[in-house]
C-alpha atoms as a PDB file:
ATOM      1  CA  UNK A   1      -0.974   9.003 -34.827  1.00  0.00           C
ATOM      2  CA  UNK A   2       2.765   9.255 -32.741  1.00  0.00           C
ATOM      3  CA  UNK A   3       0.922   9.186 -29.793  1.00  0.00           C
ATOM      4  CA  UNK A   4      -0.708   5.627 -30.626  1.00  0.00           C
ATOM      5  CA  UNK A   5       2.029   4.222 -32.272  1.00  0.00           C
ATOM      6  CA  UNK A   6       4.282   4.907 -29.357  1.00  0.00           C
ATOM      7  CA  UNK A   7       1.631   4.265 -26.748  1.00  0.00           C
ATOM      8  CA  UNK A   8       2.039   7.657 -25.229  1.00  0.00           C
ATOM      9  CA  UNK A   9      -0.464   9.424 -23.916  1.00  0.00           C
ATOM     10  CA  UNK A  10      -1.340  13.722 -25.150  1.00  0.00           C
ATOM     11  CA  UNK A  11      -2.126  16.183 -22.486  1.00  0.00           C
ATOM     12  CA  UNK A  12      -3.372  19.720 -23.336  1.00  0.00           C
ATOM     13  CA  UNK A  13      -3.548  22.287 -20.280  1.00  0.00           C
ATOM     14  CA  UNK A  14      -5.384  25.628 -21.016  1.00  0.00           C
ATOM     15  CA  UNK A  15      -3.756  28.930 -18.663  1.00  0.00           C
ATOM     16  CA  UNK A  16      -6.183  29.791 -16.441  1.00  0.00           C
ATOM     17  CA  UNK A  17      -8.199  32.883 -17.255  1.00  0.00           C
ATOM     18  CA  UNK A  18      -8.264  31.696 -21.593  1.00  0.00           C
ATOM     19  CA  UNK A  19     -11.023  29.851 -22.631  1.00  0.00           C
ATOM     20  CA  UNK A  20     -12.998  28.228 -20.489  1.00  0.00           C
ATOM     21  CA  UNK A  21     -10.952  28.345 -17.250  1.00  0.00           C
ATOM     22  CA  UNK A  22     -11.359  31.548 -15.770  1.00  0.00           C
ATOM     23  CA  UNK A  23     -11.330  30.838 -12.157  1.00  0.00           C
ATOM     24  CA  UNK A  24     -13.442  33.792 -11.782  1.00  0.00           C
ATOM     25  CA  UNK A  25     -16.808  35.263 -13.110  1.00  0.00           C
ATOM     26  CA  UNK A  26     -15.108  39.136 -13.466  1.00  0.00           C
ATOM     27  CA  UNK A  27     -11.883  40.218 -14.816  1.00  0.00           C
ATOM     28  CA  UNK A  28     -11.954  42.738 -12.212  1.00  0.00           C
ATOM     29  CA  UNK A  29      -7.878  44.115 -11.113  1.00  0.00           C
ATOM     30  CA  UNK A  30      -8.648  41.949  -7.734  1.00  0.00           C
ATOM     31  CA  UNK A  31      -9.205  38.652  -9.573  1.00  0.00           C
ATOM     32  CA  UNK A  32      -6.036  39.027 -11.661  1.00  0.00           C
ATOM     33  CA  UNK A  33      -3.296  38.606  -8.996  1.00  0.00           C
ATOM     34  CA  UNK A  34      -3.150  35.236 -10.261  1.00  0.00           C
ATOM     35  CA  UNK A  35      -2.205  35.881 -13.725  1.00  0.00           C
ATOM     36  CA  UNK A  36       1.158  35.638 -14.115  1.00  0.00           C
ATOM     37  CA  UNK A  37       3.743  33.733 -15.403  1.00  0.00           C
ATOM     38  CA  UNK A  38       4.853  32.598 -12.333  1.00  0.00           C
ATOM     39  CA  UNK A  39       1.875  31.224 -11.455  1.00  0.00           C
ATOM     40  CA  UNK A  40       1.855  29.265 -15.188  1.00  0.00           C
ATOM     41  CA  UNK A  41       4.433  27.800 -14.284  1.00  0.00           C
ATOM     42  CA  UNK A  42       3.541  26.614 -10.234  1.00  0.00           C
ATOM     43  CA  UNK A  43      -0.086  25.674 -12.275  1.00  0.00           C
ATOM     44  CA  UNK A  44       1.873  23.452 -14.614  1.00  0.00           C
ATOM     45  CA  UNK A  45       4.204  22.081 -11.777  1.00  0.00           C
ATOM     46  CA  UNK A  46       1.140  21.267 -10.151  1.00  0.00           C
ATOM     47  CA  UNK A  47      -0.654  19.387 -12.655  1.00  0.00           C
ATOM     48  CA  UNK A  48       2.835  17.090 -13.339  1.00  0.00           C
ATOM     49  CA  UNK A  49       2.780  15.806  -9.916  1.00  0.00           C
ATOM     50  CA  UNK A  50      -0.478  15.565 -10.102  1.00  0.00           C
ATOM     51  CA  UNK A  51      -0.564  13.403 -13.466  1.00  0.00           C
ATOM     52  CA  UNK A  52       2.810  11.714 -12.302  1.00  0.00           C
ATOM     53  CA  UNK A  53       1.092  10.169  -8.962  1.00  0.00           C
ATOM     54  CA  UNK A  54      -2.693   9.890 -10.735  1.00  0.00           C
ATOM     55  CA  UNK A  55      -1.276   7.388 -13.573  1.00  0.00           C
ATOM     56  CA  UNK A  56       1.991   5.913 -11.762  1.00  0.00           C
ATOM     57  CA  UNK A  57       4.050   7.123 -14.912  1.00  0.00           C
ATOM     58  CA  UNK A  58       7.822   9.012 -14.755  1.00  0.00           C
ATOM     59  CA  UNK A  59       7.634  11.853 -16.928  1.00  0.00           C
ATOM     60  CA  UNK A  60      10.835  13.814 -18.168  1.00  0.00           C
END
């Protein structure tokens, strides 16, 4: 309801490795270098300049 009255627009990202976006078929120790909080937060940097240069929008 916010979202349409202010015109903005809601983005949901899911960590890789919960749901549905294991990047890998195996939990196995090898496949879970990448799960760290570090690389949450390069995987969210990521997906703002991504979004920011996809839409043409500034975010905050």
């Amino acid at each position: 309801v916010l979202a349409k009255k202010f015109g903005a627009a809601l983005v949901s990202l899911e960590h890789r490795y919960y749901g549905k976006s294991s990047p890998f078929n195996s939990l196995e120790t090898e496949n879970l270098k990448y799960l760290s909080s570090k690389q949450a937060l390069s995987d969210l940097a990521a997906f703002r300049q991504y979004y920011q240069v996809s839409y043409s929008v500034f975010l905050l």
